[in-house]
Protein backbone atom coordinates (compact mmCIF):
# COMPACT_ATOMS: atom_id res chain seq x y z
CA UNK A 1 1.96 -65.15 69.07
CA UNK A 2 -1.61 -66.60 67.65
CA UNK A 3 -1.98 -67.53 64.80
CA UNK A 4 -4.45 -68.40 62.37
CA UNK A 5 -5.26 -71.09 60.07
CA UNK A 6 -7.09 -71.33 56.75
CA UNK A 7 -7.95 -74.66 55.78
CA UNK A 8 -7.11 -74.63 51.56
CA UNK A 9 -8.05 -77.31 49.22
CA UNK A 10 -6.79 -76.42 45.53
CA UNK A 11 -7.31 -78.14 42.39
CA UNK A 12 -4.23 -79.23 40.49
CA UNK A 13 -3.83 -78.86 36.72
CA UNK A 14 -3.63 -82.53 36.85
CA UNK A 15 -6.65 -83.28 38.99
CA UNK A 16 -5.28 -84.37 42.34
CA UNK A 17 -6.88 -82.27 45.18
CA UNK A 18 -3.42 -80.20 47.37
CA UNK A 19 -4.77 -79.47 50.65
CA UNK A 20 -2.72 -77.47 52.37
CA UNK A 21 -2.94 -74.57 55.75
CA UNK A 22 -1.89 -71.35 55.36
CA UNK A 23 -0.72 -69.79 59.37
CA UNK A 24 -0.88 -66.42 59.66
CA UNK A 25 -0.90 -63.99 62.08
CA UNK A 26 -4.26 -63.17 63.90
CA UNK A 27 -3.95 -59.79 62.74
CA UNK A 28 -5.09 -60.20 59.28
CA UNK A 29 -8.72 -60.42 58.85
CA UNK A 30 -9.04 -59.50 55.34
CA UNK A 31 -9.18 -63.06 53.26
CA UNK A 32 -7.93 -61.61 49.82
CA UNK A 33 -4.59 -61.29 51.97
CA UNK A 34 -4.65 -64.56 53.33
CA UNK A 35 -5.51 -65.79 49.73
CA UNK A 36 -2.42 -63.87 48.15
CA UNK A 37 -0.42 -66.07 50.69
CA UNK A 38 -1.95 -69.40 48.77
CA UNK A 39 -1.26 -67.74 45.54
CA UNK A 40 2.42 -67.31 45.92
CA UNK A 41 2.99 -70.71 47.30
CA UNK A 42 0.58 -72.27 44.13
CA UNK A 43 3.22 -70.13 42.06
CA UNK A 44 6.32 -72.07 43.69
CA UNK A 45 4.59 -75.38 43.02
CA UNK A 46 3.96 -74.45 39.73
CA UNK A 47 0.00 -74.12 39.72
CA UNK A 48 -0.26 -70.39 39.48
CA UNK A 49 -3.35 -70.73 37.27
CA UNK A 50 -5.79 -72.80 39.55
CA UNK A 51 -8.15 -70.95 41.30
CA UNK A 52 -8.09 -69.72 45.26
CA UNK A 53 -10.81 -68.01 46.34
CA UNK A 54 -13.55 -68.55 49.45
CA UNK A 55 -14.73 -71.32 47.90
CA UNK A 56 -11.17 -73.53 48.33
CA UNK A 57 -9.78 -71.38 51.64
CA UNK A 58 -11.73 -70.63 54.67
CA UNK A 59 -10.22 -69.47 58.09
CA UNK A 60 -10.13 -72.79 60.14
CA UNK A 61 -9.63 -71.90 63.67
CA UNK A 62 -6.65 -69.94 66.16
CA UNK A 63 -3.76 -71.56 67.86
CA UNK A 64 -0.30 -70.74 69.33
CA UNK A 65 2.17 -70.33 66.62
CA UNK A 66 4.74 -73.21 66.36
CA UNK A 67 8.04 -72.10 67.28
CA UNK A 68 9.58 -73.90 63.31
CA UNK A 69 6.76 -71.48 62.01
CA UNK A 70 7.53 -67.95 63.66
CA UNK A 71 10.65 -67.12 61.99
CA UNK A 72 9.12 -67.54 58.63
CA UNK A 73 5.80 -65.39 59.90
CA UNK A 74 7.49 -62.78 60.35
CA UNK A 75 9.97 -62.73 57.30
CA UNK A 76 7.12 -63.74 54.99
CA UNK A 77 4.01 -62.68 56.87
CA UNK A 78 2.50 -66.13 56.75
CA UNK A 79 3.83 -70.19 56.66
CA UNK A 80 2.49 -73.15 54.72
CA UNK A 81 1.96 -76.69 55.94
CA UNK A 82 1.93 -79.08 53.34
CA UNK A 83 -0.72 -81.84 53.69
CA UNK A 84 -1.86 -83.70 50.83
CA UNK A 85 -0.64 -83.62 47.20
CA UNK A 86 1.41 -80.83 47.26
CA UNK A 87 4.91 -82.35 45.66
């Protein structure tokens, strides 16, 4: 499966910059999907109210799906990899 990633750089309510990739499948092109995705993981971290539009997520680049990703893909539609600030 390819995948691909949107590079996301979100604004916390407390200032710090959470940069995190949202993986999802090749197959969705339309961004206001892929920025749902970041939406519902901002709601688990509790920053439901920052914004996530073009401006903080933009389609990175296409690679192989990880196999620790692929389960969640396709239950989910999409996986998150945590890089920066995001506990």
């Amino acid at each position: 499966m390819q995948v691909a990633v949107w590079d996301t750089y979100v604004t916390r309510k407390n200032g710090k910059i959470m940069h995190f990739d949202i993986i999802a499948p090749v197959a969705i092109k339309d961004a206001t999907i892929i920025h749902n995705f970041g939406k519902a993981y901002l709601k688990t971290k509790n920053e439901e109210t920052q914004p996530l539009t073009a401006k903080e997520c933009q389609f990175c680049h296409i690679e192989s799906v990880n196999p620790a990703w692929e389960e969640e893909i396709l239950t989910k539609g999409y996986y998150i990899i945590e890089m920066q600030n995001c506990y």
